[in-house]
N, C-alpha and C. Protein backbone atom coordinates (compact mmCIF):
# COMPACT_ATOMS: atom_id res chain seq x y z
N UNK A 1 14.78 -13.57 -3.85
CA UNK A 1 14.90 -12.18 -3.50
C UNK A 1 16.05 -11.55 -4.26
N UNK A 2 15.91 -10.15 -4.42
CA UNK A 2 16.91 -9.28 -5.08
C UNK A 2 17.65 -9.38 -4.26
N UNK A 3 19.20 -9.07 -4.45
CA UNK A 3 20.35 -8.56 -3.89
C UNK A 3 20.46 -7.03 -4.82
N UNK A 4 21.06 -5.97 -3.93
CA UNK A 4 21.41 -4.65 -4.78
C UNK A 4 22.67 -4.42 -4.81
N UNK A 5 23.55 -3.90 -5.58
CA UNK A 5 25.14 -3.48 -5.48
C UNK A 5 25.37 -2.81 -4.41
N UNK A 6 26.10 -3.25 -3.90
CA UNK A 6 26.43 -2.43 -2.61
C UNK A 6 26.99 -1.09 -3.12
N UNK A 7 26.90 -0.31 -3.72
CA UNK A 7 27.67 0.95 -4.12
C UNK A 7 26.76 1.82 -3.95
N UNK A 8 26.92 2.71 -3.00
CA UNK A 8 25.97 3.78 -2.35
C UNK A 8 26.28 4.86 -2.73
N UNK A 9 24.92 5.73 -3.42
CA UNK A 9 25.24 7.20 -3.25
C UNK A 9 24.83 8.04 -1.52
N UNK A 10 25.02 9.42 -1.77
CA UNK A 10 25.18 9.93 -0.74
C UNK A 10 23.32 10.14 0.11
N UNK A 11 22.82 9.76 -0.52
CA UNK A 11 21.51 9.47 -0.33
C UNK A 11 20.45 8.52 -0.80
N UNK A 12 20.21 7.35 -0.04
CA UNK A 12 19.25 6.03 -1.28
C UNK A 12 18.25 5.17 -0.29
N UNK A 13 17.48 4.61 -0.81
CA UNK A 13 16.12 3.69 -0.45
C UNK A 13 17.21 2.38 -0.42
N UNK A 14 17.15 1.98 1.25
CA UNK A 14 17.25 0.44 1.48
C UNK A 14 16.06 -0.02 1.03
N UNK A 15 16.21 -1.36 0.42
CA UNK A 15 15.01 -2.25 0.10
C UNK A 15 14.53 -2.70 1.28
N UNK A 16 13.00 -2.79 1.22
CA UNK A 16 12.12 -2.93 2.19
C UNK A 16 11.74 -4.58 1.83
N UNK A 17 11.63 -5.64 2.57
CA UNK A 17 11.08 -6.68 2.30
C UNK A 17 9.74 -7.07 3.10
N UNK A 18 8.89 -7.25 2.29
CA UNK A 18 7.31 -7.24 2.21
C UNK A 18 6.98 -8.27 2.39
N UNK A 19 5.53 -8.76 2.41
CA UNK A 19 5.09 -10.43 2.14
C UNK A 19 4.07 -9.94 0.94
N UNK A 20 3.64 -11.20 0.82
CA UNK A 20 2.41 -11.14 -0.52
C UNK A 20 1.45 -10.70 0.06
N UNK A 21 1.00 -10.54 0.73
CA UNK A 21 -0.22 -10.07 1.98
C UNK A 21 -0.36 -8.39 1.83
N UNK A 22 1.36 -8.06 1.88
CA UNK A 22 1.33 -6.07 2.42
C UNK A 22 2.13 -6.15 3.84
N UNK A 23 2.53 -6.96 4.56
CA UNK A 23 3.10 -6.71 5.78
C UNK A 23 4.33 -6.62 5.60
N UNK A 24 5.00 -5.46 6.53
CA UNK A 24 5.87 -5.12 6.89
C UNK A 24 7.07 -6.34 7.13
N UNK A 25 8.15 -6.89 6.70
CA UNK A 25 8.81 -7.66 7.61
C UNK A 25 10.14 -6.81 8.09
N UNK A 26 10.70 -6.17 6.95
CA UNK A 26 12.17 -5.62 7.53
C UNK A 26 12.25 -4.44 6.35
N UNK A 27 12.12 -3.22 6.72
CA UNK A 27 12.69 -2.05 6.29
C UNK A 27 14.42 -1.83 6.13
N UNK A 28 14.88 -2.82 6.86
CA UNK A 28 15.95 -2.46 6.69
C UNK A 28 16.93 -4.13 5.98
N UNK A 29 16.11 -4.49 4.48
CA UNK A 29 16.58 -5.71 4.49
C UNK A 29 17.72 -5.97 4.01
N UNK A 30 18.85 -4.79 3.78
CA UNK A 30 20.32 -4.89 3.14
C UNK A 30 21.26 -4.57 4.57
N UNK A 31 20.69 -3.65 5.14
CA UNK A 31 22.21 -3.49 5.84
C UNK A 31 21.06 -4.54 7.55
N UNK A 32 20.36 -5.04 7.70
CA UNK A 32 19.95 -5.76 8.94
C UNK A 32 19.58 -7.23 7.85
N UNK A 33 20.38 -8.00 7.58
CA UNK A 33 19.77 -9.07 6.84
C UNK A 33 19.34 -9.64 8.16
N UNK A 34 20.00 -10.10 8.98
CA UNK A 34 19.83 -11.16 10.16
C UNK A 34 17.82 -11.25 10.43
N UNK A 35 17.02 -10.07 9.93
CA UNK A 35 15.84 -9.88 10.48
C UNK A 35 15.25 -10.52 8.99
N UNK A 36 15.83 -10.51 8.40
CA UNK A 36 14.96 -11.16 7.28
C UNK A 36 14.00 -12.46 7.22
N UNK A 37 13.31 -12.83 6.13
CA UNK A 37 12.49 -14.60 6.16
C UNK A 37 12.43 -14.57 5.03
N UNK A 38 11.95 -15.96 4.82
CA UNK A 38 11.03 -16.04 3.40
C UNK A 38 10.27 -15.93 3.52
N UNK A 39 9.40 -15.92 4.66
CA UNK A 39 7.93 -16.11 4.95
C UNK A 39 7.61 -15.41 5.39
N UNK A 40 6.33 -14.72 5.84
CA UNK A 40 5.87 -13.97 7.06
C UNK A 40 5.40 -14.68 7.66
N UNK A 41 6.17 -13.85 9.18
CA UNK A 41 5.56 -14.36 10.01
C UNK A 41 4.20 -14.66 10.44
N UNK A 42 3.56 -13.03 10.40
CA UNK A 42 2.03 -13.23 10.44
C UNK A 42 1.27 -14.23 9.71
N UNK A 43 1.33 -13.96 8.43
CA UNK A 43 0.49 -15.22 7.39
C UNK A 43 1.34 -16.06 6.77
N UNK A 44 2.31 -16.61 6.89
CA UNK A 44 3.04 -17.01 5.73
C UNK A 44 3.35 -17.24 4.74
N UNK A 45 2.97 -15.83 4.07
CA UNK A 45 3.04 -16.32 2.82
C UNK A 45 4.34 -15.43 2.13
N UNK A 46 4.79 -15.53 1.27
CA UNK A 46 5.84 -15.48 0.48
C UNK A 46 6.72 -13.95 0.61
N UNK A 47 8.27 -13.68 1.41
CA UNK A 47 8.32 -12.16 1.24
C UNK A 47 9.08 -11.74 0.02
N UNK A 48 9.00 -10.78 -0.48
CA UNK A 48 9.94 -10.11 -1.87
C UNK A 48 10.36 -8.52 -1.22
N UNK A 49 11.33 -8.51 -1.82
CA UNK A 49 12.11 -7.46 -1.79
C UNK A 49 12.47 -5.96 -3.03
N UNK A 50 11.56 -6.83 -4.00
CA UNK A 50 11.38 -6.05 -5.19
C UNK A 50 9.97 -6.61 -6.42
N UNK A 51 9.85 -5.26 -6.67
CA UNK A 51 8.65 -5.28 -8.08
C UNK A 51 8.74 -6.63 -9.13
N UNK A 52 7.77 -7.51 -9.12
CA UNK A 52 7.88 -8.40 -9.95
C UNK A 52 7.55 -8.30 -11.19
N UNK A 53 7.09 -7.31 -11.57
CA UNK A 53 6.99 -6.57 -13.07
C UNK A 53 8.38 -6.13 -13.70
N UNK A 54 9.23 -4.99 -12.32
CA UNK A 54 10.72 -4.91 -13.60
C UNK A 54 11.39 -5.11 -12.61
N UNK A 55 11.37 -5.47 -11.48
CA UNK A 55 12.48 -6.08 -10.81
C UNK A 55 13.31 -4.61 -9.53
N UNK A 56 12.59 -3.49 -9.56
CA UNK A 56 12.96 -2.61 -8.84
C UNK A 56 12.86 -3.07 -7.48
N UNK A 57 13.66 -2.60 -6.49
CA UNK A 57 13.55 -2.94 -4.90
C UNK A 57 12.76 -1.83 -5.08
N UNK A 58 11.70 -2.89 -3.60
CA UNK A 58 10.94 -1.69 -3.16
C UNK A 58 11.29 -1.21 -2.14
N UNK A 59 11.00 0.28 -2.51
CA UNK A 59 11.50 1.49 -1.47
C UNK A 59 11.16 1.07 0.15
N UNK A 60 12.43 1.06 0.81
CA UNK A 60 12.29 0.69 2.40
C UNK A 60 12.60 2.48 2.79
N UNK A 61 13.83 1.94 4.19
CA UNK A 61 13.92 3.44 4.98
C UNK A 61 14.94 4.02 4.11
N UNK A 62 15.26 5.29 4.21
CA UNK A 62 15.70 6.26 3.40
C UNK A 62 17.40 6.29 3.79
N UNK A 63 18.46 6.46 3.80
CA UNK A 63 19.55 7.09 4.49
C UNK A 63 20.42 8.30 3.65
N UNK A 64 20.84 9.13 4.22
CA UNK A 64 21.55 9.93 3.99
C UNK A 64 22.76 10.49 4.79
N UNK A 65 23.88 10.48 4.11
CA UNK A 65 25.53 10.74 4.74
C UNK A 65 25.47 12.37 4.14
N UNK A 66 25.85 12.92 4.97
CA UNK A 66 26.94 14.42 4.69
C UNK A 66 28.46 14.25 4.53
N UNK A 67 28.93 15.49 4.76
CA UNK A 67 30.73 15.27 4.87
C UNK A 67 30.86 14.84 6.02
N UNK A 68 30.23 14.78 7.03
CA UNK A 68 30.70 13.88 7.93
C UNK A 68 30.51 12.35 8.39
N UNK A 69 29.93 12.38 7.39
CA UNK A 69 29.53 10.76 7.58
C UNK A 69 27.84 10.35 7.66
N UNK A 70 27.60 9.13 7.54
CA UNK A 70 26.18 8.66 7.59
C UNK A 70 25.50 9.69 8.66
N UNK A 71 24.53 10.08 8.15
CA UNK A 71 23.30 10.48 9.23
C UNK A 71 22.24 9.52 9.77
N UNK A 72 22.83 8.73 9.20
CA UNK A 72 21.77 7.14 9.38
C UNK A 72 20.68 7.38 8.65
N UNK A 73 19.62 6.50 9.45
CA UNK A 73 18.17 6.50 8.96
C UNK A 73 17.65 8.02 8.73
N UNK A 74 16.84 7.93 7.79
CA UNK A 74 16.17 9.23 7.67
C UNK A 74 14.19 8.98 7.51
N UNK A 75 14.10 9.42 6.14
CA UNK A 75 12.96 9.30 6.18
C UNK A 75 11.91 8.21 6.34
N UNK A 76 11.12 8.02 7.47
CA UNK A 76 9.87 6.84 7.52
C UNK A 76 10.73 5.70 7.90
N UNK A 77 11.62 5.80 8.59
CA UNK A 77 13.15 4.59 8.79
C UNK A 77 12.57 3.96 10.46
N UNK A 78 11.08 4.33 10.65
CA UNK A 78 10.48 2.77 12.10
C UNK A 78 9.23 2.49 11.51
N UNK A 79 9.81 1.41 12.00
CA UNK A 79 8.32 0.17 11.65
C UNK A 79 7.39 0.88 11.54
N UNK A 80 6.90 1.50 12.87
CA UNK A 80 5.68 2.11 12.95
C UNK A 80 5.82 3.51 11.64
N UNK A 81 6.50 4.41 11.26
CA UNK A 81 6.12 5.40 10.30
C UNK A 81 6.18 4.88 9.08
N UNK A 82 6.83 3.70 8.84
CA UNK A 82 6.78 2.75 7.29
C UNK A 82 5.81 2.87 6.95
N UNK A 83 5.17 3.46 5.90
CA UNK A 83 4.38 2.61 5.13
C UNK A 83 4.00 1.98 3.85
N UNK A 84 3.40 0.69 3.90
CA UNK A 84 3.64 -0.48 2.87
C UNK A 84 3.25 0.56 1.33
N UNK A 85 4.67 0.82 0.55
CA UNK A 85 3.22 1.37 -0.82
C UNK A 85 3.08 0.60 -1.73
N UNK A 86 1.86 1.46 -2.13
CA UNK A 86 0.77 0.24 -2.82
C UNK A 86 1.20 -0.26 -4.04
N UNK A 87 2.27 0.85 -4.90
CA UNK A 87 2.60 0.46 -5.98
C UNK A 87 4.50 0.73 -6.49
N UNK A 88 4.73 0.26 -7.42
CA UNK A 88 5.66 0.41 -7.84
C UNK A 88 6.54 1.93 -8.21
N UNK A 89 7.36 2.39 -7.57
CA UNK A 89 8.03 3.85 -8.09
C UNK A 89 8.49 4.17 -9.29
N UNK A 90 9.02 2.44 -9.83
CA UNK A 90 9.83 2.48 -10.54
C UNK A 90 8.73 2.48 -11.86
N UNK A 91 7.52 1.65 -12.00
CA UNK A 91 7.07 1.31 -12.98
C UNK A 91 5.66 1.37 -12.66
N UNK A 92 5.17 1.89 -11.63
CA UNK A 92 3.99 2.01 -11.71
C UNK A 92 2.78 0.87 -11.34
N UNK A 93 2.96 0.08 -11.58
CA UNK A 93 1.85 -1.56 -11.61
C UNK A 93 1.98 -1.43 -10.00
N UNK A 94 0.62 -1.96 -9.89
CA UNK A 94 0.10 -2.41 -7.80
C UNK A 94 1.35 -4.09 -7.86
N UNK A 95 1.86 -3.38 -6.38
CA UNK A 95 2.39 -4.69 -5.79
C UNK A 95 1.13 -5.79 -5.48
N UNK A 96 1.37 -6.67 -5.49
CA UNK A 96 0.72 -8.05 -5.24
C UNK A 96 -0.68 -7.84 -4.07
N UNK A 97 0.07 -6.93 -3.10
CA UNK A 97 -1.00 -6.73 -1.84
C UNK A 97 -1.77 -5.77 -2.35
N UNK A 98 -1.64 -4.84 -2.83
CA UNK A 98 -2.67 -3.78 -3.82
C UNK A 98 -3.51 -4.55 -4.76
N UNK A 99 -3.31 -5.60 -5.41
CA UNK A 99 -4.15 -6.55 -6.42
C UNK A 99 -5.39 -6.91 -5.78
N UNK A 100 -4.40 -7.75 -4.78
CA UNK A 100 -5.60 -8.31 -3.72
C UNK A 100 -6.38 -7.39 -3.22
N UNK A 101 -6.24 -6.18 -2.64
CA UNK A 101 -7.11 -5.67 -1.81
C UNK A 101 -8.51 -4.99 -3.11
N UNK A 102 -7.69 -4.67 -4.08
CA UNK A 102 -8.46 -3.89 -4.81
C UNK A 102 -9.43 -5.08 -5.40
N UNK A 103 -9.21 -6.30 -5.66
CA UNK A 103 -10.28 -7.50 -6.35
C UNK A 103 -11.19 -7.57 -5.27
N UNK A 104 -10.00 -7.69 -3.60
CA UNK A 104 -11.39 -8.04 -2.50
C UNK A 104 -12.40 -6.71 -1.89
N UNK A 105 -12.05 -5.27 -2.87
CA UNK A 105 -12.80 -4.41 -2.50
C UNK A 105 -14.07 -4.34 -3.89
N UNK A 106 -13.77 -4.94 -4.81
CA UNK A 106 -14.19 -4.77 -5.92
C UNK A 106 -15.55 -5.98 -5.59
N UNK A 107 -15.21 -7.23 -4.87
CA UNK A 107 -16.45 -8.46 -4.85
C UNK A 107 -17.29 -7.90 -3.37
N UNK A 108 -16.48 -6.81 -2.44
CA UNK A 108 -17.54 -6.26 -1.36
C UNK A 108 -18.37 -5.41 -2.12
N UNK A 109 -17.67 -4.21 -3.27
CA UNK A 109 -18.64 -3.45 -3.86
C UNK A 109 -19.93 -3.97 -4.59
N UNK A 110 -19.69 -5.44 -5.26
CA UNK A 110 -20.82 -6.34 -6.26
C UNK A 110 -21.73 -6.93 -4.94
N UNK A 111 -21.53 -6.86 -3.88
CA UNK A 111 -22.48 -7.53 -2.60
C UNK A 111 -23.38 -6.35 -2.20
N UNK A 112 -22.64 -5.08 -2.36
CA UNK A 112 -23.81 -3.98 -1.70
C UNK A 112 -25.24 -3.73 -2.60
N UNK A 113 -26.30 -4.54 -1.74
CA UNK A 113 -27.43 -4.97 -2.30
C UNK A 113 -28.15 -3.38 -2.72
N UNK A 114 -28.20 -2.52 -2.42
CA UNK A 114 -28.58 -1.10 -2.31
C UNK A 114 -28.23 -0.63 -4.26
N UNK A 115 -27.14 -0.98 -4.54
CA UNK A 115 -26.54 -0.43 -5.79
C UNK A 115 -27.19 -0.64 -6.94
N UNK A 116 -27.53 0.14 -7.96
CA UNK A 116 -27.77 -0.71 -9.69
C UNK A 116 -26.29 -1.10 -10.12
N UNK A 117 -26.47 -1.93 -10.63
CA UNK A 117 -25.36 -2.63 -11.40
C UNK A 117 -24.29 -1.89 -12.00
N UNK A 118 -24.53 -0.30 -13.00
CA UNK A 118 -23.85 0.74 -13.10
C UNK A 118 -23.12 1.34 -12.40
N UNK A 119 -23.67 1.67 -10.95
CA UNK A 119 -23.29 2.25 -10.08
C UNK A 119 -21.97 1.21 -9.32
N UNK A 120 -22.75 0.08 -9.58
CA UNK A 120 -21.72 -0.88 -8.84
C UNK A 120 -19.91 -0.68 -9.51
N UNK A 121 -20.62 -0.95 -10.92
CA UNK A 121 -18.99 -1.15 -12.14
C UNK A 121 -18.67 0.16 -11.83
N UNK A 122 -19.45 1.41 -11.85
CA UNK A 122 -18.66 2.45 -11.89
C UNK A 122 -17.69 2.77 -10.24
N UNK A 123 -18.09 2.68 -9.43
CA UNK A 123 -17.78 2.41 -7.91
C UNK A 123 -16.05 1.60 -8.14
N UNK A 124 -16.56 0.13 -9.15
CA UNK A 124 -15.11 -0.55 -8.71
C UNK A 124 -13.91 0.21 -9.94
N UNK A 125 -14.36 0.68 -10.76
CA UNK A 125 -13.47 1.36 -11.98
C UNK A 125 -13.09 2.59 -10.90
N UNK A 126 -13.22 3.00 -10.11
CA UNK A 126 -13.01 4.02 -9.27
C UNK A 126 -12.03 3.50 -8.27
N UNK A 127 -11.58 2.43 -8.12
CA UNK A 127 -10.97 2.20 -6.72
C UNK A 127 -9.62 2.55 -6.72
N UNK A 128 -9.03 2.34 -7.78
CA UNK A 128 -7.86 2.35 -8.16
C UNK A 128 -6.99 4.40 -7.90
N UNK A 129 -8.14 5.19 -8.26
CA UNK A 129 -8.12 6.44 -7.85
C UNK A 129 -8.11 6.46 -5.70
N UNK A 130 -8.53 5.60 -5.43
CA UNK A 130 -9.04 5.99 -3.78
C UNK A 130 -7.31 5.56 -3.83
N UNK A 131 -6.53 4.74 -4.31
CA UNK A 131 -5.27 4.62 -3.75
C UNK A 131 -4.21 5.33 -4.47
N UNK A 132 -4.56 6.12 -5.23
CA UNK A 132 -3.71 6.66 -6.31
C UNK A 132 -4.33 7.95 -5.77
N UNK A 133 -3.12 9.08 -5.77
CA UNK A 133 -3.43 10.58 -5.17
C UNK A 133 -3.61 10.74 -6.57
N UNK A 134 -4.89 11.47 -7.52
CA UNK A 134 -5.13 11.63 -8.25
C UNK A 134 -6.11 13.02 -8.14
N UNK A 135 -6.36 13.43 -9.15
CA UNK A 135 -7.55 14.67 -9.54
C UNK A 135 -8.63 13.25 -9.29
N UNK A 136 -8.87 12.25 -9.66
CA UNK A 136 -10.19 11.47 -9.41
C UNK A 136 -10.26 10.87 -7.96
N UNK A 137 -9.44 10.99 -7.46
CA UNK A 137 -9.24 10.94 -5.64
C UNK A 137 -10.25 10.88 -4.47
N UNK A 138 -10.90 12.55 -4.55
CA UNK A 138 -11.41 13.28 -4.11
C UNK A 138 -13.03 12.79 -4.29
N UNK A 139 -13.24 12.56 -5.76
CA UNK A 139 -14.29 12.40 -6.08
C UNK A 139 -15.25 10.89 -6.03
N UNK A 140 -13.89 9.94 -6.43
CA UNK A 140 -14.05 8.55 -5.52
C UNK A 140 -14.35 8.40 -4.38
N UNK A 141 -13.71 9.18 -3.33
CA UNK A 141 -13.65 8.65 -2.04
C UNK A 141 -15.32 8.99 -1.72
N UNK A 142 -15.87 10.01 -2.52
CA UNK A 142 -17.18 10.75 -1.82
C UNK A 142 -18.25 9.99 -2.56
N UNK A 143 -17.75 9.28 -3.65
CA UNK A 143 -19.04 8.21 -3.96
C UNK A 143 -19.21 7.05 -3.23
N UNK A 144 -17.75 6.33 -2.54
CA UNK A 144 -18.12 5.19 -1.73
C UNK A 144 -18.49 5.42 -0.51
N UNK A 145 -17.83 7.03 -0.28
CA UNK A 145 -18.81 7.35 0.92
C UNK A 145 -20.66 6.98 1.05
N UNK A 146 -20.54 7.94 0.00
CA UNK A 146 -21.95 7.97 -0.47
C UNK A 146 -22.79 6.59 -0.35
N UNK A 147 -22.18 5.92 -1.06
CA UNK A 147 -22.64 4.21 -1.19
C UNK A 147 -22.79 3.78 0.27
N UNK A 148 -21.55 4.06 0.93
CA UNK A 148 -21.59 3.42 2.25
C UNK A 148 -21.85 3.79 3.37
N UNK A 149 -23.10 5.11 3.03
CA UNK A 149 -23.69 5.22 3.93
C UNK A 149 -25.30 4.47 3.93
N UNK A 150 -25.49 3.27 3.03
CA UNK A 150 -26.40 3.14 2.60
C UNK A 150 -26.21 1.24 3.12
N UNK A 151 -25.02 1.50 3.41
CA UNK A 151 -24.71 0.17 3.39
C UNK A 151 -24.75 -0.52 4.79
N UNK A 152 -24.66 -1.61 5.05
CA UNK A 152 -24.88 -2.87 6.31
C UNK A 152 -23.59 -2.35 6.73
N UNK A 153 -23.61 -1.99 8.33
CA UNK A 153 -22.25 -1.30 9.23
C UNK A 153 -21.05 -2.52 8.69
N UNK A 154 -21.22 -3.95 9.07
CA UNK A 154 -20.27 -4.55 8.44
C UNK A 154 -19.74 -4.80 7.25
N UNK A 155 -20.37 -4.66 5.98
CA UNK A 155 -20.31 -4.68 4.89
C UNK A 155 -19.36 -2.95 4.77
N UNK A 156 -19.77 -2.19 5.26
CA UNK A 156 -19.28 -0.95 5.32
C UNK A 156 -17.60 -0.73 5.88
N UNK A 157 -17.79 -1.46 7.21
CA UNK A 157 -16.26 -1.54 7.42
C UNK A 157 -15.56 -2.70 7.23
N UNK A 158 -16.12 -3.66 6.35
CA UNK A 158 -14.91 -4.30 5.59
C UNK A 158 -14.12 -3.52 4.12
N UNK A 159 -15.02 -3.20 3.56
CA UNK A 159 -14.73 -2.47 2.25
C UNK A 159 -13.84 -1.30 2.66
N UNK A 160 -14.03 -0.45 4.31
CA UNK A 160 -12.69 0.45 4.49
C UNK A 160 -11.67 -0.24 4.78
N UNK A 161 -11.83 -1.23 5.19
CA UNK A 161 -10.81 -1.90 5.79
C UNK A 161 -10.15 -2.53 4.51
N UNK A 162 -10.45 -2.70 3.70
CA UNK A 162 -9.53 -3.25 2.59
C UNK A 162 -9.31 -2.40 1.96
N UNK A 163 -9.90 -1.04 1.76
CA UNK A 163 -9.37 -0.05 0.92
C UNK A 163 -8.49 1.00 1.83
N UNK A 164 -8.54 1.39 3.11
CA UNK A 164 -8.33 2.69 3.85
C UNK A 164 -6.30 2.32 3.90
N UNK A 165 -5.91 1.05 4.16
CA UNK A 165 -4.84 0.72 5.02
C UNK A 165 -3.55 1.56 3.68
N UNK A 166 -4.43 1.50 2.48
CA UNK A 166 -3.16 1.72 0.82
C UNK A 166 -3.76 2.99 0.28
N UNK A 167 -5.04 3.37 1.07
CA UNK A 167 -5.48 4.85 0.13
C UNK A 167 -4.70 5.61 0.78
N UNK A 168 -4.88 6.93 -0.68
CA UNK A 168 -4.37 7.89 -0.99
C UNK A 168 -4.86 9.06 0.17
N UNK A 169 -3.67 9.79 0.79
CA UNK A 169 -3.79 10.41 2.18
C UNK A 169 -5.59 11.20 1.80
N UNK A 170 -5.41 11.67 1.19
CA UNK A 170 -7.07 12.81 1.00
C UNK A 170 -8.16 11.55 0.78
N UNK A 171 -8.21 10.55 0.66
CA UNK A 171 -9.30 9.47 0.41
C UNK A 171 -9.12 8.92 1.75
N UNK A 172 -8.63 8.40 2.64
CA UNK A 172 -8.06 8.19 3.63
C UNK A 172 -8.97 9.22 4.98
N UNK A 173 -8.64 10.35 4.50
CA UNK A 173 -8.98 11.74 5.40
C UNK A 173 -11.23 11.50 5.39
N UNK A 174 -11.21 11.25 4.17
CA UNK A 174 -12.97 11.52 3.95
C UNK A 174 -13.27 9.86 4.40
N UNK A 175 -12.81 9.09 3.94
CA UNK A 175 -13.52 7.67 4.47
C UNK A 175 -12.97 7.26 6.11
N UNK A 176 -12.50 7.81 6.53
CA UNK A 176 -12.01 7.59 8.03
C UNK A 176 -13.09 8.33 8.97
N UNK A 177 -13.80 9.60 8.72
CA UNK A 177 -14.53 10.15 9.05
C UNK A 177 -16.17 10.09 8.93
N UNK A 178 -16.67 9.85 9.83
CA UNK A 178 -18.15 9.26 9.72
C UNK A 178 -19.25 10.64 9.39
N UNK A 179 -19.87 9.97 8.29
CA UNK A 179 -20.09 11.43 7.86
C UNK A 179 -21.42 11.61 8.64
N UNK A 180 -21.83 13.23 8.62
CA UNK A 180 -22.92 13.93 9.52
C UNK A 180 -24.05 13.53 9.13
């Protein structure tokens, strides 16, 4: 795991420590070490504290001091309003749990028996937009809609379920909603 310089400006991202999975372990893994692991608990598998591409901590809870001192936690600073992101701030590349979800949304999309093969590749070249707020966003989310209304109810809510938890709030908004 990273360590960061302790030298604070008047506003900065505690590092958040993650597992390889996407779970949450400690938002607050510099100034609460005591809550830290190597492991997760839930699955055990491996936690990091920063981008393994350039080595950035990933963004935990927010804090900000005035002239009078710390205001403490600020932005998204409880468990529950955290949430895991999918990719790097610093550099862009999917954390480890974004890889995974997007390969295991990519082998549900090659199972939906309904699809031509085109439709299929074009569907998974698209996924990467359902988690990325993009101009192609909008237009993704309404083709796997599309697809998955065509699709086996379970086959249907596994593929949200691996894509909904890291998409992009407006992809999020249309695949959460069962369409008319």
């Amino acid at each position: 795991m990273r360590t960061s310089n302790k030298i604070k400006s008047d506003r900065y991202y505690e590092a958040a420590l993650i597992c390889l999975s996407g779970h949450t372990i400690n938002i607050f893994s510099e100034s609460q070490p005591e809550q830290n692991t190597d492991c997760c608990p839930r699955c055990g598998k491996t936690a990091i504290n920063c981008c393994s591409a350039c080595g950035a901590p990933i963004r935990g809870c927010y804090h900000v001091r005035d002239e009078n001192g710390w205001l403490g936690a600020w932005d998204r600073c409880s468990e529950q309003a955290y949430r895991t992101p999918p990719y790097c701030h610093h550099c862009g590349r999917p954390y480890p749990w974004t890889s995974t979800r997007l390969a295991v949304a990519a082998k549900l999309i090659a199972a939906l028996p309904h699809l031509a093969t085109t439709d299929k590749e074009e569907l998974i070249s698209l996924l990467e937009d359902l988690l990325r707020e993009t101009p192609q966003t909008v237009l993704a989310a309404l083709k796997l809609s599309a697809a998955l209304q065509k699709a086996s109810p379970l086959l249907s809510k596994a593929l949200c379920e691996a894509i909904l938890p890291y998409a992009a709030p407006s992809a999020q908004r249309l695949l959460a909603e069962p369409p008319e």
